[in-house]
PDB file of N, CA and C in Angstrom:
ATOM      1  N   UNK A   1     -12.275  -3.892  10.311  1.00  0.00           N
ATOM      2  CA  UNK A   1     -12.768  -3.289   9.083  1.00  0.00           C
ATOM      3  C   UNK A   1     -13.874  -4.138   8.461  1.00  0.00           C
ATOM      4  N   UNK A   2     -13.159  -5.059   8.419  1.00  0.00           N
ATOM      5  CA  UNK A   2     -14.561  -6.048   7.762  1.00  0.00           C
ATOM      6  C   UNK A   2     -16.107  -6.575   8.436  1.00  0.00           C
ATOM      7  N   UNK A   3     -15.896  -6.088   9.752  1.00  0.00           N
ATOM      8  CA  UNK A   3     -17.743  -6.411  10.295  1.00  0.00           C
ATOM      9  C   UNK A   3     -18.117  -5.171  10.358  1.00  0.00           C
ATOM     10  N   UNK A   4     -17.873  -4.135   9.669  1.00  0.00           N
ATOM     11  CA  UNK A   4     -18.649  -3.151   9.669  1.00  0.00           C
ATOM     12  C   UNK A   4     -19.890  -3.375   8.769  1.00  0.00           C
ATOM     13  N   UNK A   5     -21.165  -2.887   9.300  1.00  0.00           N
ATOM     14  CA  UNK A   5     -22.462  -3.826   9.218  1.00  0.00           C
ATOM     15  C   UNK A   5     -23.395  -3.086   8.043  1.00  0.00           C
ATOM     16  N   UNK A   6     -22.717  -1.327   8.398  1.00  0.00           N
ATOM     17  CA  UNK A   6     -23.652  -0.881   7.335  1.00  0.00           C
ATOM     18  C   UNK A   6     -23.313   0.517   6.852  1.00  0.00           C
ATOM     19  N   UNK A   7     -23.998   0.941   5.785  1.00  0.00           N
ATOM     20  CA  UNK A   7     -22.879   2.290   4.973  1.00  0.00           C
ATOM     21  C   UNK A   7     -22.756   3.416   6.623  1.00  0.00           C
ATOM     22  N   UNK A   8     -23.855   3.876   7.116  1.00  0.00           N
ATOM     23  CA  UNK A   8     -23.232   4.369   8.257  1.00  0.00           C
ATOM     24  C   UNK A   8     -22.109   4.422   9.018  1.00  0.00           C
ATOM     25  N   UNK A   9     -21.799   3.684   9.396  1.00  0.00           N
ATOM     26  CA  UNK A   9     -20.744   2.606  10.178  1.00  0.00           C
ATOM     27  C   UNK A   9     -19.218   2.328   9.031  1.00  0.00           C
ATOM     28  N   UNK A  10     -19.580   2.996   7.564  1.00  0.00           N
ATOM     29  CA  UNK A  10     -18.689   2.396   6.559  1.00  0.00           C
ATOM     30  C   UNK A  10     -18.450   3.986   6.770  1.00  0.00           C
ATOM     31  N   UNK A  11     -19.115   5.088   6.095  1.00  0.00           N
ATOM     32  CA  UNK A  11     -18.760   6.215   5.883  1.00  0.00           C
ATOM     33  C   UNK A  11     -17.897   7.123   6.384  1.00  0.00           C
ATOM     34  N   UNK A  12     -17.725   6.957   7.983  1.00  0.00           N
ATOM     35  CA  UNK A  12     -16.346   7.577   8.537  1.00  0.00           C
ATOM     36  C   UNK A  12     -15.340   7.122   8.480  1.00  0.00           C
ATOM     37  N   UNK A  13     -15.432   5.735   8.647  1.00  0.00           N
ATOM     38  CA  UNK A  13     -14.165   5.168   7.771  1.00  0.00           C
ATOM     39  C   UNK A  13     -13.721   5.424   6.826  1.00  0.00           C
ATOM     40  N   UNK A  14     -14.728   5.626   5.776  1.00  0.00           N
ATOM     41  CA  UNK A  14     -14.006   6.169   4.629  1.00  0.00           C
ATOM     42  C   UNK A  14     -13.682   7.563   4.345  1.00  0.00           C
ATOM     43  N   UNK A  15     -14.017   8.514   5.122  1.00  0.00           N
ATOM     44  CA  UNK A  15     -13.227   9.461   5.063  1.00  0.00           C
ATOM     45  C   UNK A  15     -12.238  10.035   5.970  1.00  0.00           C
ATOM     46  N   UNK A  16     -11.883   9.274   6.566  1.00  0.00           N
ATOM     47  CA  UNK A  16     -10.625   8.582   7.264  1.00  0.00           C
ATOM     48  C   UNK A  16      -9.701   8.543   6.354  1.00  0.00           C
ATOM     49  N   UNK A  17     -10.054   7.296   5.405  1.00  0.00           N
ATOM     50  CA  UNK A  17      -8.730   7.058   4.330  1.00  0.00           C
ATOM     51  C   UNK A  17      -8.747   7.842   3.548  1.00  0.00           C
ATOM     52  N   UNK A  18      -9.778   8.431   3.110  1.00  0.00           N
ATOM     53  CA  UNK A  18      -9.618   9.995   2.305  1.00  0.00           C
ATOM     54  C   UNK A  18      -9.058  11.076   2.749  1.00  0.00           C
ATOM     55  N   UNK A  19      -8.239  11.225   3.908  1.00  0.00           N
ATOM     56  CA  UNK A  19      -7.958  12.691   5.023  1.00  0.00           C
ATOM     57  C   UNK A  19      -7.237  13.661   4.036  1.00  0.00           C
ATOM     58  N   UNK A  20      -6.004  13.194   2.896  1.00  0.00           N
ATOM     59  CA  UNK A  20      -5.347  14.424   2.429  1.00  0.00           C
ATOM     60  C   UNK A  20      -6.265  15.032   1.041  1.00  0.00           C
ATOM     61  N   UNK A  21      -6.273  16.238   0.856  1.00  0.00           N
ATOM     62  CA  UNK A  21      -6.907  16.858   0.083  1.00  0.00           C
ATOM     63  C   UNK A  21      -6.600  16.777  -1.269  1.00  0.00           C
ATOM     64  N   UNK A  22      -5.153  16.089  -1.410  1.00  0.00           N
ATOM     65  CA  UNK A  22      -4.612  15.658  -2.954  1.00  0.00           C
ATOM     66  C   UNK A  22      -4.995  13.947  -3.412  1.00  0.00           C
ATOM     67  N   UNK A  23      -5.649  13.205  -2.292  1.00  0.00           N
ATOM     68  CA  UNK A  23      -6.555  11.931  -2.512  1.00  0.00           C
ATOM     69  C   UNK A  23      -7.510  12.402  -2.550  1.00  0.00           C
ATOM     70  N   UNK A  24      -8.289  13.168  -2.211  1.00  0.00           N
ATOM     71  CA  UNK A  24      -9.606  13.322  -2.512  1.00  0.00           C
ATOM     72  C   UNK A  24      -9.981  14.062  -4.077  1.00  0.00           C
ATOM     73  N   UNK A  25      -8.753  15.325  -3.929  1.00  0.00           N
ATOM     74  CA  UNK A  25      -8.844  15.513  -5.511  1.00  0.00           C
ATOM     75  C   UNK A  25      -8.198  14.688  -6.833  1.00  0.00           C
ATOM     76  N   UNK A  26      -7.620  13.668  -6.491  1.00  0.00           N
ATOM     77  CA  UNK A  26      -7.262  12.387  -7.528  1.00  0.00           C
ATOM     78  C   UNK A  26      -8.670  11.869  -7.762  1.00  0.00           C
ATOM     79  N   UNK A  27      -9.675  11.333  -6.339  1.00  0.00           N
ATOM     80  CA  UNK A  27     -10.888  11.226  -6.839  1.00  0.00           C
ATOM     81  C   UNK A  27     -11.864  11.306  -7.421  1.00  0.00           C
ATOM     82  N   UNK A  28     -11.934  12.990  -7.193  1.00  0.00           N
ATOM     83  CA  UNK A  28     -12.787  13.643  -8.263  1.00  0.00           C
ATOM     84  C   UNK A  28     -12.662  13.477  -9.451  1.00  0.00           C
ATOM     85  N   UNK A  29     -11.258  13.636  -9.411  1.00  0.00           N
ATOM     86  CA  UNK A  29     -11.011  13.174 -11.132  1.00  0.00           C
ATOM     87  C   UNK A  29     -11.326  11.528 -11.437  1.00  0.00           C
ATOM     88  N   UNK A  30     -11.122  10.628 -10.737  1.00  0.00           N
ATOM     89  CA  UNK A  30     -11.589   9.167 -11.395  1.00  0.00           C
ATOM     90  C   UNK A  30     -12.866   9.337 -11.175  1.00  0.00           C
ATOM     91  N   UNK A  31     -13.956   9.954 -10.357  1.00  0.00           N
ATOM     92  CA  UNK A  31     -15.338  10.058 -10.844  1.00  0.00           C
ATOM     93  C   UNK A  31     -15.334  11.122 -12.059  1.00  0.00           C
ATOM     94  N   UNK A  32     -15.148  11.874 -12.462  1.00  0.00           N
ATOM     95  CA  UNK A  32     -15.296  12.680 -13.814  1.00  0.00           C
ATOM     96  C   UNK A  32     -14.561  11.558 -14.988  1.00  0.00           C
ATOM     97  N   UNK A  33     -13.617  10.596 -14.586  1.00  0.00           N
ATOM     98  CA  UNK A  33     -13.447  10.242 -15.575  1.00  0.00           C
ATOM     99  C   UNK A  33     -14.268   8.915 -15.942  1.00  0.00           C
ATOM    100  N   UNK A  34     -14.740   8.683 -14.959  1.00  0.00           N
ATOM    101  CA  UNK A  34     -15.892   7.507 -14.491  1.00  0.00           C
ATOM    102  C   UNK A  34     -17.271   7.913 -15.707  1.00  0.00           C
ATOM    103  N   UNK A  35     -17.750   8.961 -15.199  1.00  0.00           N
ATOM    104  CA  UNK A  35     -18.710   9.837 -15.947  1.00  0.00           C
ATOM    105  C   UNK A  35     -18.316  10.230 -17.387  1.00  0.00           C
ATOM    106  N   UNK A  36     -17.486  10.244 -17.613  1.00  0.00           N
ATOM    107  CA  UNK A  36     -16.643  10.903 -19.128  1.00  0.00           C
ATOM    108  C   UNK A  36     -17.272   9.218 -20.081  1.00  0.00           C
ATOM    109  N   UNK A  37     -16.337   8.845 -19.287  1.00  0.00           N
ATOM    110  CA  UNK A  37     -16.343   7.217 -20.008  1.00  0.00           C
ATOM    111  C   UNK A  37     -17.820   6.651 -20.115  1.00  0.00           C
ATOM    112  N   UNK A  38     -18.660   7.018 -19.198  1.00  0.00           N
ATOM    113  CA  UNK A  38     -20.317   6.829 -19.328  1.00  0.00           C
ATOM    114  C   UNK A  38     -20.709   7.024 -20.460  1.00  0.00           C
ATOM    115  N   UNK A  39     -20.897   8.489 -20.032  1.00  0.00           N
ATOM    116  CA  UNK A  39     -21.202   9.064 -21.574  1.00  0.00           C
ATOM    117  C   UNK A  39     -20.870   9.027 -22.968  1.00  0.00           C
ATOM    118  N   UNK A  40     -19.530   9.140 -23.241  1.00  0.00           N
ATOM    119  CA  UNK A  40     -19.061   8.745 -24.218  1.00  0.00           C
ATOM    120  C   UNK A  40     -19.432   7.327 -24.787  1.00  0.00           C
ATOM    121  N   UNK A  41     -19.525   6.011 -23.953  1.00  0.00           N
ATOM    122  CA  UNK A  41     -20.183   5.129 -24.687  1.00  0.00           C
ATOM    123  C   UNK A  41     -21.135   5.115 -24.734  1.00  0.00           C
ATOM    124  N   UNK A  42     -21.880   5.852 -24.228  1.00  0.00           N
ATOM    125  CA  UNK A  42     -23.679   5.856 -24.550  1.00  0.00           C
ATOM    126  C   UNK A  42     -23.821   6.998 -25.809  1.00  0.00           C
ATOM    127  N   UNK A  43     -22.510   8.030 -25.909  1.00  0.00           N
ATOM    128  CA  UNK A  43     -22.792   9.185 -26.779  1.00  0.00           C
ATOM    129  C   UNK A  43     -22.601   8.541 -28.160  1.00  0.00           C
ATOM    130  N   UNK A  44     -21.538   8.046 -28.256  1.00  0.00           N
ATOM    131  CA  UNK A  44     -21.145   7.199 -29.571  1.00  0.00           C
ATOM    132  C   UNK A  44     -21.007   5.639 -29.650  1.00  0.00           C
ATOM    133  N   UNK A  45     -21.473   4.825 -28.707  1.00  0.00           N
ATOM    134  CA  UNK A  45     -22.592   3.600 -28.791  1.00  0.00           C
ATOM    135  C   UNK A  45     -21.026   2.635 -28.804  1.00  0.00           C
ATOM    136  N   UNK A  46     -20.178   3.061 -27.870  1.00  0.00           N
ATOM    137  CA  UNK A  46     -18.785   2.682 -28.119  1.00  0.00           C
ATOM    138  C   UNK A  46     -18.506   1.683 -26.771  1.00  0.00           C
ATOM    139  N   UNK A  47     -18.647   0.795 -26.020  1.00  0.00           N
ATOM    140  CA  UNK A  47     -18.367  -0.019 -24.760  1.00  0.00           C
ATOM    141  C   UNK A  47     -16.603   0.222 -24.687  1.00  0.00           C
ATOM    142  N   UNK A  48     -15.918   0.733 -25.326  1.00  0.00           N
ATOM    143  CA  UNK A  48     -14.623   0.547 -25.188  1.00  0.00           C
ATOM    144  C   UNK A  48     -14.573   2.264 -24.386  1.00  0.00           C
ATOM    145  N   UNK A  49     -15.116   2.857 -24.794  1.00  0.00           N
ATOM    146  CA  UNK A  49     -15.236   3.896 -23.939  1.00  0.00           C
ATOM    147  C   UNK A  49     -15.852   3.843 -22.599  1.00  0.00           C
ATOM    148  N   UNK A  50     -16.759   3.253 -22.298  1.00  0.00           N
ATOM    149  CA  UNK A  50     -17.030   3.060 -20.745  1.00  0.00           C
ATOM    150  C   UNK A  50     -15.669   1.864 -19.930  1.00  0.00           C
ATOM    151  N   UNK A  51     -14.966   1.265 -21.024  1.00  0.00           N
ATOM    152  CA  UNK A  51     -14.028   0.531 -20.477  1.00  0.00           C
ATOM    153  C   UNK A  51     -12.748   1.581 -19.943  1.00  0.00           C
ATOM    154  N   UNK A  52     -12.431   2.665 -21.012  1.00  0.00           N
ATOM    155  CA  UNK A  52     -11.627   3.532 -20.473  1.00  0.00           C
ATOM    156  C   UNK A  52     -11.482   4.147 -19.690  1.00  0.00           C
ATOM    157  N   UNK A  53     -12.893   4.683 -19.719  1.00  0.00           N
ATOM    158  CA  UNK A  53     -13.566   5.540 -18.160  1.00  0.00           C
ATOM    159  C   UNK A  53     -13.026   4.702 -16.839  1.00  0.00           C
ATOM    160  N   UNK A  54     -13.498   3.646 -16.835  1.00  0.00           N
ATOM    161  CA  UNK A  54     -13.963   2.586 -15.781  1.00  0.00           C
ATOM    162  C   UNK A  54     -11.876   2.568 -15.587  1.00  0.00           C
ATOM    163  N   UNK A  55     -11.018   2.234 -16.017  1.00  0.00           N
ATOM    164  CA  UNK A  55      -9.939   2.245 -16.058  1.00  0.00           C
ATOM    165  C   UNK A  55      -8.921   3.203 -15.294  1.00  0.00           C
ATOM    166  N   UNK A  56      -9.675   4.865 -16.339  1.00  0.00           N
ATOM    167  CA  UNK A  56      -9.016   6.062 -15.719  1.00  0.00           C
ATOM    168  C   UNK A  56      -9.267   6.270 -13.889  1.00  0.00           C
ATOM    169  N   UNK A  57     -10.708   6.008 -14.251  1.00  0.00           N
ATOM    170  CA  UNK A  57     -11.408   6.419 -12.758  1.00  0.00           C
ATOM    171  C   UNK A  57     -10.528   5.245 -11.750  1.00  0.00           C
ATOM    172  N   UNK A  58     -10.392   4.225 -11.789  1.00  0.00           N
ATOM    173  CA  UNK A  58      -9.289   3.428 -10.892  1.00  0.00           C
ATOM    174  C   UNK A  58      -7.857   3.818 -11.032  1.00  0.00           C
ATOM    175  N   UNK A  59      -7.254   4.220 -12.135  1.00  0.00           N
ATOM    176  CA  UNK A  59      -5.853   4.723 -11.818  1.00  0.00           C
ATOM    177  C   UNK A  59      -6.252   5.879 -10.990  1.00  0.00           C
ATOM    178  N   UNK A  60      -6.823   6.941 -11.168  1.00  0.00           N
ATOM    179  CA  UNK A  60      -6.735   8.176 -10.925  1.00  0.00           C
ATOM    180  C   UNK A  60      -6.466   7.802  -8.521  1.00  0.00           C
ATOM    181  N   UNK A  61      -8.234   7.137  -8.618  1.00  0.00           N
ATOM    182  CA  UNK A  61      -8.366   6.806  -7.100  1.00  0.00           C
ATOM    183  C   UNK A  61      -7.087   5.915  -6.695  1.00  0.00           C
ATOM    184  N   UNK A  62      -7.002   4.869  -7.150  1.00  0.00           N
ATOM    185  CA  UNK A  62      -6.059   4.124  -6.977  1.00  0.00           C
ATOM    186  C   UNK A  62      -4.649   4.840  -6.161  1.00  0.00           C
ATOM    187  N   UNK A  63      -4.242   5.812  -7.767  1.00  0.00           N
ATOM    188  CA  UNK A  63      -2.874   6.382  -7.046  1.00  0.00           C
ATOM    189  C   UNK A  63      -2.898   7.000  -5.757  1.00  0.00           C
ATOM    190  N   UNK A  64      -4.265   7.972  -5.832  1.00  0.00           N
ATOM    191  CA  UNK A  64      -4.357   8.615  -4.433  1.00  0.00           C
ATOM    192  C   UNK A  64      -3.648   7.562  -2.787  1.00  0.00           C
ATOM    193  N   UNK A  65      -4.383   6.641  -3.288  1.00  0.00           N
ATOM    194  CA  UNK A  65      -4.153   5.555  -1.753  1.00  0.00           C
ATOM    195  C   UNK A  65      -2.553   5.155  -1.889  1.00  0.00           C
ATOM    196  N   UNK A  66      -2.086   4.926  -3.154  1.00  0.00           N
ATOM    197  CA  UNK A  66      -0.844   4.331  -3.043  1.00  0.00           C
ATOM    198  C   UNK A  66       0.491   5.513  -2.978  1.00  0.00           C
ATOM    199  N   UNK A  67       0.298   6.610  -3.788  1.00  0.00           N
ATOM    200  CA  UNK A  67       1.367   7.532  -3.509  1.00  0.00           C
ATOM    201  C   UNK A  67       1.505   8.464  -2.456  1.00  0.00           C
ATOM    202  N   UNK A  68      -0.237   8.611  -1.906  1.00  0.00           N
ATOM    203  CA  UNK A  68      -0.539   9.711  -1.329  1.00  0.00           C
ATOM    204  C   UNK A  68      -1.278   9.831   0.322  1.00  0.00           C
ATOM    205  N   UNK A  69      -1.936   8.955   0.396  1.00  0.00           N
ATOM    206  CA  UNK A  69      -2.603   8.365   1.579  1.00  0.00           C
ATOM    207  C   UNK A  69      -1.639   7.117   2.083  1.00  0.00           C
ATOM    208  N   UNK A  70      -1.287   6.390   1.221  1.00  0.00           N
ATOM    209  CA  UNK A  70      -0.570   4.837   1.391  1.00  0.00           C
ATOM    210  C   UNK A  70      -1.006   4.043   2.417  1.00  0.00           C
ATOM    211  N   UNK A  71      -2.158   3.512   1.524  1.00  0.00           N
ATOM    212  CA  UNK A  71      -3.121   3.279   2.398  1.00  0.00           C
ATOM    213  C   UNK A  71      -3.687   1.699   1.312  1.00  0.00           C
ATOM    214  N   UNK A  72      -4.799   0.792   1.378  1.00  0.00           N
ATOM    215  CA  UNK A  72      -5.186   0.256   0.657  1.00  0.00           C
ATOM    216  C   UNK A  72      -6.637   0.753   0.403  1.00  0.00           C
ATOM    217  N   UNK A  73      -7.013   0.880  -1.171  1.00  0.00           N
ATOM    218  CA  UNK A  73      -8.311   1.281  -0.940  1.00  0.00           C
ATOM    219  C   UNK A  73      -9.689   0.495  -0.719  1.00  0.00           C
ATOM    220  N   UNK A  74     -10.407   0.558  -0.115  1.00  0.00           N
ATOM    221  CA  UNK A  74     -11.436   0.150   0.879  1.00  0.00           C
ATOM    222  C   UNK A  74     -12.607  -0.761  -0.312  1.00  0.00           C
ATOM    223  N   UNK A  75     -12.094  -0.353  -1.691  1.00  0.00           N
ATOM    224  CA  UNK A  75     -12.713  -0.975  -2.573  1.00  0.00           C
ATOM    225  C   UNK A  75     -12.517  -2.866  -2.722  1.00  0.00           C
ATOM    226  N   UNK A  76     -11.461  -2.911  -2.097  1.00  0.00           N
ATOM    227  CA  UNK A  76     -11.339  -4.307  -1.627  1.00  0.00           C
ATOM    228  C   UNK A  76     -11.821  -4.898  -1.124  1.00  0.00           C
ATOM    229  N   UNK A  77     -12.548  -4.556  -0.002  1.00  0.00           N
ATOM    230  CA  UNK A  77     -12.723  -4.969   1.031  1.00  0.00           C
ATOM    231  C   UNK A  77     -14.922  -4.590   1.311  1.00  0.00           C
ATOM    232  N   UNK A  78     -14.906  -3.520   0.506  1.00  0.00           N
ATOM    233  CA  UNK A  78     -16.139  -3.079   0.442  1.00  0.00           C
ATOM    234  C   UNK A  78     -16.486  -2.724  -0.860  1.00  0.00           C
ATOM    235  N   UNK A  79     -17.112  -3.074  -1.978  1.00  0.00           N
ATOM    236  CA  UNK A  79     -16.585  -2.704  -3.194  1.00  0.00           C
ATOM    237  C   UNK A  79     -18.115  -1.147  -3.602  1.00  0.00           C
ATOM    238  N   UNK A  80     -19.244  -2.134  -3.058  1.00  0.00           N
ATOM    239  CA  UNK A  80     -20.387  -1.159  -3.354  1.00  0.00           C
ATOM    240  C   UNK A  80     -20.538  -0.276  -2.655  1.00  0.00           C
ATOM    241  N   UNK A  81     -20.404  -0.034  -0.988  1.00  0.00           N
ATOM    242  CA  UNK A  81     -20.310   0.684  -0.245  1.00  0.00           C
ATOM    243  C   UNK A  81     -19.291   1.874  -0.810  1.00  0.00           C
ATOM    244  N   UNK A  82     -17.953   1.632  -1.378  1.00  0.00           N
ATOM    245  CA  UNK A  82     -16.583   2.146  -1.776  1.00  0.00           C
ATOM    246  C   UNK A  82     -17.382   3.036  -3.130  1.00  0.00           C
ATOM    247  N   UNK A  83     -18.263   2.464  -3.768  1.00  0.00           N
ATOM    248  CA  UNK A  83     -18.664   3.068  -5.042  1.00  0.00           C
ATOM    249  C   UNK A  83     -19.753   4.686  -4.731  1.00  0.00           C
ATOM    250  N   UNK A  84     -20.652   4.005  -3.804  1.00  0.00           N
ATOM    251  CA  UNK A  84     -21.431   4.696  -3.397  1.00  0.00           C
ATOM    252  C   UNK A  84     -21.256   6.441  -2.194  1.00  0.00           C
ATOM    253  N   UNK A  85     -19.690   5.784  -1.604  1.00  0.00           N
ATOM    254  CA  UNK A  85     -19.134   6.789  -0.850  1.00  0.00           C
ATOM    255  C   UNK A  85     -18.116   7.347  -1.627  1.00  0.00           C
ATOM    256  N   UNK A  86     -17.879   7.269  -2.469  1.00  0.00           N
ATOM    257  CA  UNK A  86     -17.183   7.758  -3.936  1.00  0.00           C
ATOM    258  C   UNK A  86     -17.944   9.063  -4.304  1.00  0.00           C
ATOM    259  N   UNK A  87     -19.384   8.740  -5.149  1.00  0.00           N
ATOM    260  CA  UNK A  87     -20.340   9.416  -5.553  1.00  0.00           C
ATOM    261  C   UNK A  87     -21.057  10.178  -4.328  1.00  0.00           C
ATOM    262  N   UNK A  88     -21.013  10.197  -3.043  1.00  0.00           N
ATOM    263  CA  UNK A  88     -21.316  10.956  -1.985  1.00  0.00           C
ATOM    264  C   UNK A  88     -20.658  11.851  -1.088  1.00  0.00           C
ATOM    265  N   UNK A  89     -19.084  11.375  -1.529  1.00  0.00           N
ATOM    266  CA  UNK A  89     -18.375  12.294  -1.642  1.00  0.00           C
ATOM    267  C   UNK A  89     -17.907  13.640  -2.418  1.00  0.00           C
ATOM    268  N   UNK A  90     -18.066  13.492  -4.072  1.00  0.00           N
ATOM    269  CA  UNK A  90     -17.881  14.070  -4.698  1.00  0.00           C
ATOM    270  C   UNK A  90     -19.197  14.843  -4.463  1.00  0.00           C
ATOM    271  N   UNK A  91     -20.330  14.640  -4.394  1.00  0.00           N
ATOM    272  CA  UNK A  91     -21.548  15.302  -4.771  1.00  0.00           C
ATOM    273  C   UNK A  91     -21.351  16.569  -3.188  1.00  0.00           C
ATOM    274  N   UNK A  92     -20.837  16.036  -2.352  1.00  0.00           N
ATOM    275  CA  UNK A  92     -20.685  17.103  -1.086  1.00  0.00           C
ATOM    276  C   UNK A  92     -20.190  17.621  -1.558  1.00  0.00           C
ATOM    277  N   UNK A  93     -18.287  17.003  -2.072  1.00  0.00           N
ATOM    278  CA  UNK A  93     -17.349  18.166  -2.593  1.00  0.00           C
ATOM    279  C   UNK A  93     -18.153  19.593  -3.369  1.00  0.00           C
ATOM    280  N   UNK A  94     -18.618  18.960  -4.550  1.00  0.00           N
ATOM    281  CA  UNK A  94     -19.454  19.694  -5.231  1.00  0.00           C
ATOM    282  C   UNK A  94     -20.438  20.817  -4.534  1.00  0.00           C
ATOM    283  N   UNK A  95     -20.851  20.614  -4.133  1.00  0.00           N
ATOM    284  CA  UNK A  95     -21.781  21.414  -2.693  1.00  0.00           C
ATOM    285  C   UNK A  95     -21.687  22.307  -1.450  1.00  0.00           C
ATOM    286  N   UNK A  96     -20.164  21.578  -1.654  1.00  0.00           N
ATOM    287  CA  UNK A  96     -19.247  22.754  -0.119  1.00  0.00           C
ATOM    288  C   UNK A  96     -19.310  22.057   0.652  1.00  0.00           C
ATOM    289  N   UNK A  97     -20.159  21.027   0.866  1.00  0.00           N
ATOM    290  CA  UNK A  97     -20.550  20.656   2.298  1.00  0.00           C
ATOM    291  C   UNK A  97     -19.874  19.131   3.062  1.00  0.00           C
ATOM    292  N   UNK A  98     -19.024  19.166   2.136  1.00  0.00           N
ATOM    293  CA  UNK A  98     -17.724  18.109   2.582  1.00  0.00           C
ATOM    294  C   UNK A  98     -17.694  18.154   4.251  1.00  0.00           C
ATOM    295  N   UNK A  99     -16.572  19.688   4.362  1.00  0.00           N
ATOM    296  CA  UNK A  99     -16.163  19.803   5.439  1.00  0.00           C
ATOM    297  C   UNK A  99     -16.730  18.983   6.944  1.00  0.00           C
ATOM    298  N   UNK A 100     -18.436  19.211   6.883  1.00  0.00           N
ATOM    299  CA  UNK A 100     -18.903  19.111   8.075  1.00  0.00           C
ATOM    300  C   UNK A 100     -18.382  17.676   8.490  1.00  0.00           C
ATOM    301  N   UNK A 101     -18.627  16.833   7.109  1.00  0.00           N
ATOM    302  CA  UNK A 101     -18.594  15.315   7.472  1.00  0.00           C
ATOM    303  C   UNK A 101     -16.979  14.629   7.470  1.00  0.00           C
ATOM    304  N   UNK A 102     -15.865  15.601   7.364  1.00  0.00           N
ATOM    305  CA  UNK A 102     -14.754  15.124   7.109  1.00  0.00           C
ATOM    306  C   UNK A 102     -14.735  15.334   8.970  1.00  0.00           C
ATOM    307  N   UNK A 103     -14.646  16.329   9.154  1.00  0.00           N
ATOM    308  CA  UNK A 103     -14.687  16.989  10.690  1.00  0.00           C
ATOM    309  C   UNK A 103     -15.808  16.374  11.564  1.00  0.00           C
ATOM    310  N   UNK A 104     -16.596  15.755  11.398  1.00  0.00           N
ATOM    311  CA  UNK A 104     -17.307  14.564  12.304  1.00  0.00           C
ATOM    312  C   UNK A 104     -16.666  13.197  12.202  1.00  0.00           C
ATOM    313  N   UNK A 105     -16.185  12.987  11.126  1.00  0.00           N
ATOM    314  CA  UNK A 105     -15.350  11.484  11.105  1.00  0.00           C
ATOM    315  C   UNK A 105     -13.714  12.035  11.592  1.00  0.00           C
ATOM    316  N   UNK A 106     -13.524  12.670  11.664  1.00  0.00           N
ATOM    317  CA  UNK A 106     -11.887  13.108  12.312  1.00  0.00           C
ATOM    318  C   UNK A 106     -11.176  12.720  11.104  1.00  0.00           C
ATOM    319  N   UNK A 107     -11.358  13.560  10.118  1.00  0.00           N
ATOM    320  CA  UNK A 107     -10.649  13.035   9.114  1.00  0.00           C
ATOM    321  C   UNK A 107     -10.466  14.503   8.245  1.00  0.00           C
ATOM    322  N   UNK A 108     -10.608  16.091   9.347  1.00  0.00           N
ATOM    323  CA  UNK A 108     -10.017  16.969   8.688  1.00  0.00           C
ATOM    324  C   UNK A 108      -8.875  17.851   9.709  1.00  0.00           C
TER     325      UNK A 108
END
């Protein structure tokens, strides 16, 4: 896991550990709550609100790996890569176009 060299090489892996459809939708929700918490401290000039966000969005992913995948999440081990295939995930979800790349990484 750890000489993997580059997000390419990171990305099927990670949707690997993403395979059940109730971790991936725990996700969505810690990126919406990721985004919630953004905004809100930029809306009302509040840092305790991007702290909440930043909080929810790790319980939410978090549980996925531990109740549901039982798995560790890859944010350990890859933290920016983990952030970035987070937000490239959801934006497929969003799009429909998940499927192709869950089903090229063997992970549908």
């Amino acid at each position: 896991m750890n000489r993997i060299s580059s997000f390419a090489e990171f990305w099927p892996v990670y949707l690997r550990a993403h395979r059940s459809p109730r971790c991936r939708a725990l996700h969505y929700l810690a990126s919406l709550c990721g985004v919630a918490g953004i905004g809100l401290a930029i809306a009302v000039g509040t840092p305790w609100w991007l702290a909440a966000g930043m909080a929810g969005a790790y319980a939410f992913a978090w549980a996925g790996h531990a109740f549901v995948e039982e798995n560790v999440p890859l944010t350990f081990t890859h933290p920016l890569w983990s952030l970035f295939a987070d937000c490239r995930m959801f934006f497929l979800w969003m799009g429909g176009r998940l499927g192709r790349h869950l089903r090229a990484a063997g992970a549908a």
